[in-house]
PDB file of N, CA and C in Angstrom:
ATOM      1  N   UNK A   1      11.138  34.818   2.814  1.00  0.00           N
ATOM      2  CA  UNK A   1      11.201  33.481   2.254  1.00  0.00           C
ATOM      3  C   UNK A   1      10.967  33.580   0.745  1.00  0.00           C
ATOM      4  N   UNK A   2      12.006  32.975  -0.247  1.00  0.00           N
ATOM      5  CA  UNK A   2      11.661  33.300  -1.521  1.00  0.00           C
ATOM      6  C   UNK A   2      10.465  32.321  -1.911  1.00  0.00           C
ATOM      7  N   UNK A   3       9.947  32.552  -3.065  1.00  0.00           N
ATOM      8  CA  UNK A   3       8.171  32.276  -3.545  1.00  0.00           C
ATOM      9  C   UNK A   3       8.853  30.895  -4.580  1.00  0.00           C
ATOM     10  N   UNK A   4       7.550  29.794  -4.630  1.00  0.00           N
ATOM     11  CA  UNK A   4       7.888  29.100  -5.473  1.00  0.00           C
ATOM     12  C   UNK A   4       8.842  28.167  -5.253  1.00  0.00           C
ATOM     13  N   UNK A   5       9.607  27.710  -3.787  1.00  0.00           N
ATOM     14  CA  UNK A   5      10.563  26.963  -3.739  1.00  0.00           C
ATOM     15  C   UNK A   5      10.228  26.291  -2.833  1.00  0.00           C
ATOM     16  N   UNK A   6       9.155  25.918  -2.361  1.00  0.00           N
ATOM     17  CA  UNK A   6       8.245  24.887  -1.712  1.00  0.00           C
ATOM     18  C   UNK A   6       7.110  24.363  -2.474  1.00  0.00           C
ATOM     19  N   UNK A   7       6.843  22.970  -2.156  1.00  0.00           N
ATOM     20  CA  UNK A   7       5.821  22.259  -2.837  1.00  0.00           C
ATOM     21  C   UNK A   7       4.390  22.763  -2.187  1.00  0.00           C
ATOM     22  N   UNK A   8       3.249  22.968  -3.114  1.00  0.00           N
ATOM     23  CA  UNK A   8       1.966  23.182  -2.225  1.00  0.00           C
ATOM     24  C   UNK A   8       1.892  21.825  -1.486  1.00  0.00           C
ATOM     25  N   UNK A   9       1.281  22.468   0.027  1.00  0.00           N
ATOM     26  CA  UNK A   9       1.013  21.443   0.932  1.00  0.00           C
ATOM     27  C   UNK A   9      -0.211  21.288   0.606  1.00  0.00           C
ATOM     28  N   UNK A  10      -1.208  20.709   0.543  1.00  0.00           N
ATOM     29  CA  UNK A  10      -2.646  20.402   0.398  1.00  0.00           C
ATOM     30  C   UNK A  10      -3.469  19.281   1.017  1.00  0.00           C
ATOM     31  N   UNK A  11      -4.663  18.968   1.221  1.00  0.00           N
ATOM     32  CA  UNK A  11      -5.244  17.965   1.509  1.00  0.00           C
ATOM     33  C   UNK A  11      -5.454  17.252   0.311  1.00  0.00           C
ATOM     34  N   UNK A  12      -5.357  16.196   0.536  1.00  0.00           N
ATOM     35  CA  UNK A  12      -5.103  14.599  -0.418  1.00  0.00           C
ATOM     36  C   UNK A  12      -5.829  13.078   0.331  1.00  0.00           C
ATOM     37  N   UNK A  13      -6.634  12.610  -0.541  1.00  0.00           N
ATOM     38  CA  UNK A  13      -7.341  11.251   0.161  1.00  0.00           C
ATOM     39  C   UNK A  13      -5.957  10.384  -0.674  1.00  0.00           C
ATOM     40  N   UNK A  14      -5.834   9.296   0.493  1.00  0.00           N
ATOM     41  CA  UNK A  14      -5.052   8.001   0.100  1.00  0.00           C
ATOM     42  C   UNK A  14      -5.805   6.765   0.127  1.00  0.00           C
ATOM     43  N   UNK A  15      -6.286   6.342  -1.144  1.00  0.00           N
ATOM     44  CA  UNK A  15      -6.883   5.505  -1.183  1.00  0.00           C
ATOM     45  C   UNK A  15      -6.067   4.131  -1.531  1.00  0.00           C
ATOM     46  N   UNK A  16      -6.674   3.333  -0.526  1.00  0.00           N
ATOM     47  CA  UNK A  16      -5.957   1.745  -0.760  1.00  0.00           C
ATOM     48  C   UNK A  16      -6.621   1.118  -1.672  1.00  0.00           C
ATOM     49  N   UNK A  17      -5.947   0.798  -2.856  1.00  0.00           N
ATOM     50  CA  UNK A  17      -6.884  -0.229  -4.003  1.00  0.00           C
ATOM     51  C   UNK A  17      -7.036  -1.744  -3.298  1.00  0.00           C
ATOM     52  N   UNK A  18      -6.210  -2.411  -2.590  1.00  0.00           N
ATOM     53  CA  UNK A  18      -6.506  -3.719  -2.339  1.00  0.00           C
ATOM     54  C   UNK A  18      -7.787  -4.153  -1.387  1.00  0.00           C
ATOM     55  N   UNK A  19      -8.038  -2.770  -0.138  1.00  0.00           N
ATOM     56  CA  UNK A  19      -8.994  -3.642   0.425  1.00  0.00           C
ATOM     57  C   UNK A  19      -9.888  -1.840   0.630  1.00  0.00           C
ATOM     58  N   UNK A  20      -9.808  -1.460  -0.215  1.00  0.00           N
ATOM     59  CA  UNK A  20     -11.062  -0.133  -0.587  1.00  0.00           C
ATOM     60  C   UNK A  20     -10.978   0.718   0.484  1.00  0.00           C
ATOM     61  N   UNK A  21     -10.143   1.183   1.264  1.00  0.00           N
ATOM     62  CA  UNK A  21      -9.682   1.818   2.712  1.00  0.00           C
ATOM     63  C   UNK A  21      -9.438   3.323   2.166  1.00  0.00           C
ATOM     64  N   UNK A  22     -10.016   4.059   2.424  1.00  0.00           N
ATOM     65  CA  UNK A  22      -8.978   5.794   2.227  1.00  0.00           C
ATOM     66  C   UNK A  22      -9.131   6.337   3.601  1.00  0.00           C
ATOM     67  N   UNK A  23      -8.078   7.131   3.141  1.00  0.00           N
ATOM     68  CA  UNK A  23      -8.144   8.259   4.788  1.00  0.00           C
ATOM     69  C   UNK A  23      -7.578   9.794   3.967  1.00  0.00           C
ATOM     70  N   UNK A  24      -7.752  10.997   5.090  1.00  0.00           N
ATOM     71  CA  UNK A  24      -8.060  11.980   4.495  1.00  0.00           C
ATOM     72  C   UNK A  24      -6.672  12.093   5.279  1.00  0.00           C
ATOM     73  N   UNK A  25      -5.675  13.245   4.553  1.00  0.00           N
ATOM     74  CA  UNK A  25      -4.722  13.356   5.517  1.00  0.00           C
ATOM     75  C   UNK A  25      -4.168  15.011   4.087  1.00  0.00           C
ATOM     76  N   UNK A  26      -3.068  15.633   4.814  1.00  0.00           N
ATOM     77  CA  UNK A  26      -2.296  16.888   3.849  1.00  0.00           C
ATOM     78  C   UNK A  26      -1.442  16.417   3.422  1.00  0.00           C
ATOM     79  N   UNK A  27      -0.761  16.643   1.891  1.00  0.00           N
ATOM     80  CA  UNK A  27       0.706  15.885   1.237  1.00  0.00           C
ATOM     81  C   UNK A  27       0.958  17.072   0.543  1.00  0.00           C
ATOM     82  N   UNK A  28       2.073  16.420  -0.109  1.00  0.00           N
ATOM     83  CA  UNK A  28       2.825  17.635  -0.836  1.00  0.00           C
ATOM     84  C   UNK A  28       2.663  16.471  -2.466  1.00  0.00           C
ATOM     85  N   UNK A  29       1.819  15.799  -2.311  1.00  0.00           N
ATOM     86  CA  UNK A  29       1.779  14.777  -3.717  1.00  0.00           C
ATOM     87  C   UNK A  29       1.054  15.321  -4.464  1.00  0.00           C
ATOM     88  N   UNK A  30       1.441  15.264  -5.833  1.00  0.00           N
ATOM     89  CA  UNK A  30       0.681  15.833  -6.903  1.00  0.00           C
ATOM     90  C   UNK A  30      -0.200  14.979  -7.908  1.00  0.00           C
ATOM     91  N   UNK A  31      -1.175  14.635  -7.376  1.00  0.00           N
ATOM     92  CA  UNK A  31      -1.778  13.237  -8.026  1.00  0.00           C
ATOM     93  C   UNK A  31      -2.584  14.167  -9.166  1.00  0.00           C
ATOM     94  N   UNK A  32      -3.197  13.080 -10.419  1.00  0.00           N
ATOM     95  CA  UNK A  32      -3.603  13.987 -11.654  1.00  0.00           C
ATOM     96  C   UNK A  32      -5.402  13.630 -11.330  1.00  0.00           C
ATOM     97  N   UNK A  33      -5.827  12.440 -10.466  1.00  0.00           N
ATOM     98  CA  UNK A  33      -7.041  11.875 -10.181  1.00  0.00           C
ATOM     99  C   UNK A  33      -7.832  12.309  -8.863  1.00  0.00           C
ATOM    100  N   UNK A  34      -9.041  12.882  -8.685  1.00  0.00           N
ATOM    101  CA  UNK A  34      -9.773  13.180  -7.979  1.00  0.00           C
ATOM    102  C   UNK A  34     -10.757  12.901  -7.322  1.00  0.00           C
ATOM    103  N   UNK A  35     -11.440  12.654  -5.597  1.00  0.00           N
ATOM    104  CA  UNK A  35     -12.475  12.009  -5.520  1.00  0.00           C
ATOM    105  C   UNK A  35     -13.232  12.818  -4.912  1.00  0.00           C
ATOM    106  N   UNK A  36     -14.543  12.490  -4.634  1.00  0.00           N
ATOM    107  CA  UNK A  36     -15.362  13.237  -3.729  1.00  0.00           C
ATOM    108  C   UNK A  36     -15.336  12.817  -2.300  1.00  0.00           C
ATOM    109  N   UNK A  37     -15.158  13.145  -1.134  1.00  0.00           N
ATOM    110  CA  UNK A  37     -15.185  12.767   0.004  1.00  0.00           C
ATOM    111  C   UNK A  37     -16.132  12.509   0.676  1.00  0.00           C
ATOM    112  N   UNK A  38     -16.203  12.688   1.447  1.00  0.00           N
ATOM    113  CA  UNK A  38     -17.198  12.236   2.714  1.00  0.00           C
ATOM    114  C   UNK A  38     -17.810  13.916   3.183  1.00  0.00           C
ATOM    115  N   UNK A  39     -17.057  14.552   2.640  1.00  0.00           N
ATOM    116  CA  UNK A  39     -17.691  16.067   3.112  1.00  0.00           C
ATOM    117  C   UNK A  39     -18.255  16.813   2.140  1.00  0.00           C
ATOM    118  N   UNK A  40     -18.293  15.537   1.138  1.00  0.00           N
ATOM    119  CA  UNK A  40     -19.050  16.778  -0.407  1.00  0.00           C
ATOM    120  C   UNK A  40     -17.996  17.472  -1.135  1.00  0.00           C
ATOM    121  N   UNK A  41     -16.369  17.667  -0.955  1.00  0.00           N
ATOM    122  CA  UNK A  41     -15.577  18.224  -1.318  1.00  0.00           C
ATOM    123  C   UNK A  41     -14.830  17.361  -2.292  1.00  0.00           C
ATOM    124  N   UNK A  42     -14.399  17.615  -3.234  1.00  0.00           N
ATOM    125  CA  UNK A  42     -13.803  17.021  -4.197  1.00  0.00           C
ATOM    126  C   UNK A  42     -11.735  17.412  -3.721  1.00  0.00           C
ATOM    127  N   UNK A  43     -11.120  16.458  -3.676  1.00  0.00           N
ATOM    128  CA  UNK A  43     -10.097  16.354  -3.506  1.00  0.00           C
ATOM    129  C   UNK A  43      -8.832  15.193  -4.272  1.00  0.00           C
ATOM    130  N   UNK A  44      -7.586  15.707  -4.596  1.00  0.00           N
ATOM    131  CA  UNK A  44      -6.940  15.053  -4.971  1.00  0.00           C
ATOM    132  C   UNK A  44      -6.627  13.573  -4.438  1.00  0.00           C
ATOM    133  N   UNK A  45      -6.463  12.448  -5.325  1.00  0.00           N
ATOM    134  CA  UNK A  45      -5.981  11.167  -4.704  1.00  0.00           C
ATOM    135  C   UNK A  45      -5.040  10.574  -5.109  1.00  0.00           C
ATOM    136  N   UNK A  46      -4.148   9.887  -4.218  1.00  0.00           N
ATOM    137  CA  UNK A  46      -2.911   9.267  -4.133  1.00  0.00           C
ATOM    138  C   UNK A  46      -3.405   7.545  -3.954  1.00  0.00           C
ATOM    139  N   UNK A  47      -3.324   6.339  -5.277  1.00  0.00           N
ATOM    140  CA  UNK A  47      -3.688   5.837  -5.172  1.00  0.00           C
ATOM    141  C   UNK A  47      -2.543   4.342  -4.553  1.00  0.00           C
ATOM    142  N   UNK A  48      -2.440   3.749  -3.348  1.00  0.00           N
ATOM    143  CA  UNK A  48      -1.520   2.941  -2.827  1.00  0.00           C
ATOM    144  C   UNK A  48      -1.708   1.416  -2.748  1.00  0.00           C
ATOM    145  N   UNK A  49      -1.055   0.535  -2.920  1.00  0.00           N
ATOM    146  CA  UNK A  49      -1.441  -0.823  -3.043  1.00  0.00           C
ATOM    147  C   UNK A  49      -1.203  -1.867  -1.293  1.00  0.00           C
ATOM    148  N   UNK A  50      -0.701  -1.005  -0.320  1.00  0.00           N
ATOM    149  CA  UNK A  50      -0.865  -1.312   0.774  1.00  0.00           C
ATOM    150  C   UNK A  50      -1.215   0.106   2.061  1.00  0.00           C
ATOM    151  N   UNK A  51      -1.950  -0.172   2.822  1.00  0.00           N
ATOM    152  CA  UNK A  51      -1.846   0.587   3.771  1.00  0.00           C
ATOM    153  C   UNK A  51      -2.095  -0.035   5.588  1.00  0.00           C
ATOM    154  N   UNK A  52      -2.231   0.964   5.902  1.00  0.00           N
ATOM    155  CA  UNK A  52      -2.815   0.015   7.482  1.00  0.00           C
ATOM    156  C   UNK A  52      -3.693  -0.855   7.555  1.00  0.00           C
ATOM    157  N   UNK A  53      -4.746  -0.621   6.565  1.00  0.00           N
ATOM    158  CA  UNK A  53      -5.584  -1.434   6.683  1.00  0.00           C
ATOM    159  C   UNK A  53      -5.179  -2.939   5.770  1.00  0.00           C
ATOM    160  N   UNK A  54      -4.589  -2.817   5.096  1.00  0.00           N
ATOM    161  CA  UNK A  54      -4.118  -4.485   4.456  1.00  0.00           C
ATOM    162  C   UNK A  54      -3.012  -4.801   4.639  1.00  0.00           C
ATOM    163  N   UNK A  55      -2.286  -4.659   5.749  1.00  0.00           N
ATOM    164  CA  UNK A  55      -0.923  -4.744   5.732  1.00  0.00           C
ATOM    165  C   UNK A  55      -0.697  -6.021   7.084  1.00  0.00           C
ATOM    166  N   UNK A  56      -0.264  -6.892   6.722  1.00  0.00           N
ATOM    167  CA  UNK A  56      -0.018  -8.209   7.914  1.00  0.00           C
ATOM    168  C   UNK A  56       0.321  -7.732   8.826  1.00  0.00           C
ATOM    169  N   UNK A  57       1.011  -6.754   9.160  1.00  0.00           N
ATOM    170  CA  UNK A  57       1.575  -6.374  10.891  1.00  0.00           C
ATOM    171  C   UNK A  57       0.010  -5.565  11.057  1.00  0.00           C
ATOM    172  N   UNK A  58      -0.463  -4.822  10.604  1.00  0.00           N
ATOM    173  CA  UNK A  58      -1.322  -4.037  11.402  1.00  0.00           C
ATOM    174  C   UNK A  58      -3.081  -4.619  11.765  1.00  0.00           C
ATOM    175  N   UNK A  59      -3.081  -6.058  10.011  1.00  0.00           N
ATOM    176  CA  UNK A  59      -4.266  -6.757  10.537  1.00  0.00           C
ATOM    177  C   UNK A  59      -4.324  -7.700  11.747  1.00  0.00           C
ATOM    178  N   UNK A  60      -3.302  -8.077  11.889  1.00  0.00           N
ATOM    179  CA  UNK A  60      -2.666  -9.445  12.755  1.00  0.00           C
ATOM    180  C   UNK A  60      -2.848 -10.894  11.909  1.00  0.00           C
ATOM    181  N   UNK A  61      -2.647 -10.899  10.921  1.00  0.00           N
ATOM    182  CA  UNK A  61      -2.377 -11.852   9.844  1.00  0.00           C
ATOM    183  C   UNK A  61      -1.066 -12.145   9.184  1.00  0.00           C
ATOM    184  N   UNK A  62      -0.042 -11.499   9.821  1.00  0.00           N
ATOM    185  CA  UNK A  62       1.590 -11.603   9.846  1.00  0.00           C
ATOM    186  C   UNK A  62       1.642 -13.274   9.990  1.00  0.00           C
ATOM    187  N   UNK A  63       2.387 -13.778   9.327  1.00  0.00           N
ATOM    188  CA  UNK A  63       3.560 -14.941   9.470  1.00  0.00           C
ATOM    189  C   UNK A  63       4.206 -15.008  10.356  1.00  0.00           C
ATOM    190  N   UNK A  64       4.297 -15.657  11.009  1.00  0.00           N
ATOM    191  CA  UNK A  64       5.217 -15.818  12.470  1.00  0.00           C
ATOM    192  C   UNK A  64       6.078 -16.913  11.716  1.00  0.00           C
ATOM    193  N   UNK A  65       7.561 -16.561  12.293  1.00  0.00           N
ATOM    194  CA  UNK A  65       8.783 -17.696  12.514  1.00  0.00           C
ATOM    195  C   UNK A  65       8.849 -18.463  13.277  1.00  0.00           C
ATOM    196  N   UNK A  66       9.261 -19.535  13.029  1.00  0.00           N
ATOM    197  CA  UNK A  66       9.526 -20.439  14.085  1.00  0.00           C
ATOM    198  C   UNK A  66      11.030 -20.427  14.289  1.00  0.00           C
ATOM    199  N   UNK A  67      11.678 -19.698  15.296  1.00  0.00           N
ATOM    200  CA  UNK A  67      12.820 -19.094  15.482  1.00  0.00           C
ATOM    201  C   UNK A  67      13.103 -20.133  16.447  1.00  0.00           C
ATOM    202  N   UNK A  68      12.816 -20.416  17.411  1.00  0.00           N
ATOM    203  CA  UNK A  68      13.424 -22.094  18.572  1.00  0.00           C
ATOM    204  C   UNK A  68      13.676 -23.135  17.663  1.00  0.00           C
ATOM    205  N   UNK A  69      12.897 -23.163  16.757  1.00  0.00           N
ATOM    206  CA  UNK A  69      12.879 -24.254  15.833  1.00  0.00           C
ATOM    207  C   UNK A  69      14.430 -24.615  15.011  1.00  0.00           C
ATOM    208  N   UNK A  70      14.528 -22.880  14.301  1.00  0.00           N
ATOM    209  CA  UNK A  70      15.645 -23.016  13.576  1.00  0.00           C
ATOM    210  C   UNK A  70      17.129 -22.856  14.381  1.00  0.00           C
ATOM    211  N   UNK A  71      16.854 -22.026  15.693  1.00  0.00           N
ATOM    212  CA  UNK A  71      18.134 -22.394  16.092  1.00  0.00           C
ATOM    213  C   UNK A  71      18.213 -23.188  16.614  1.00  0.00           C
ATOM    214  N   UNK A  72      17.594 -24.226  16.992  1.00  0.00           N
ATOM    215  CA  UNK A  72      17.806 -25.920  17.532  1.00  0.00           C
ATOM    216  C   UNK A  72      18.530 -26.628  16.590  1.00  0.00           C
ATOM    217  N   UNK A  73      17.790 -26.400  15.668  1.00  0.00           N
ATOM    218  CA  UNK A  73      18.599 -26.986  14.108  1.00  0.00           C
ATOM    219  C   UNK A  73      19.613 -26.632  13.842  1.00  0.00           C
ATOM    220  N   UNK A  74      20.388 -25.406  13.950  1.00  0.00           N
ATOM    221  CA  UNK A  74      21.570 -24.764  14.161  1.00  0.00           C
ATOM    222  C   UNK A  74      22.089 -25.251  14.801  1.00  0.00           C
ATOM    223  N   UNK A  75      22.004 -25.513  15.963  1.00  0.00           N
ATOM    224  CA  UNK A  75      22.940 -25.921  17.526  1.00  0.00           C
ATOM    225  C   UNK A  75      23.236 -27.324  17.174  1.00  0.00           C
ATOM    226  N   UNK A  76      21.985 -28.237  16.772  1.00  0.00           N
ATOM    227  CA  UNK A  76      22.294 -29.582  16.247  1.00  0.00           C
ATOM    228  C   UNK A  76      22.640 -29.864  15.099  1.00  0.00           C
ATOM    229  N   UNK A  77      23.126 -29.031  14.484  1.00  0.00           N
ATOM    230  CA  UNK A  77      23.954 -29.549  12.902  1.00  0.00           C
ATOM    231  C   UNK A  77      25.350 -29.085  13.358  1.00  0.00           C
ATOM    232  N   UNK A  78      25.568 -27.902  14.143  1.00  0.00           N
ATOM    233  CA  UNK A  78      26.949 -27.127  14.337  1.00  0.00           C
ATOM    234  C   UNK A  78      27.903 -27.610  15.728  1.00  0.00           C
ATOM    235  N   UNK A  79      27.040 -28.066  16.126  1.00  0.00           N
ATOM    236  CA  UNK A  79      27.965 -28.951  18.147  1.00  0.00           C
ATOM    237  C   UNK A  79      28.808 -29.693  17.374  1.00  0.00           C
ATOM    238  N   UNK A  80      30.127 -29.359  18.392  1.00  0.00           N
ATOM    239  CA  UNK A  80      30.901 -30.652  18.084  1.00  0.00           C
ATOM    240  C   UNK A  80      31.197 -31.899  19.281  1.00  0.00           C
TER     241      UNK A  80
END
């Protein structure tokens, strides 16, 4: 396998700025900012403005449609 033509894989914290969430996970991201973890180890961070933890599908704070609604309204503007 030639040298140098893969990205280092490494461990990387992803920290969520909106609701203060990180998780520890391996990337191939090259962030320039560093934190200390939970294990005393200092590691690179990838800083993201949504993740699982603030994200409407995964809190259950999603918007629901009212989809009967609009195709009723459909059916009754479009019947002839």
């Amino acid at each position: 396998m030639k040298q140098a033509t893969h990205p280092e894989y490494r461990e990387v914290i992803y920290k969520d700025v909106s609701s203060d969430f990180a998780f520890l996970t391996r990337s191939t991201a090259q962030p320039k900012e560093t934190m200390i973890w939970e294990d005393g180890k200092e590691y690179p961070v990838v800083k993201v403005e949504i993740s699982s933890a603030s994200h409407p599908f995964f809190t259950g704070k999603e918007k629901l449609l009212d989809t009967q609604g609009r195709i009723e309204r459909f059916r009754k503007k479009y019947t002839k």
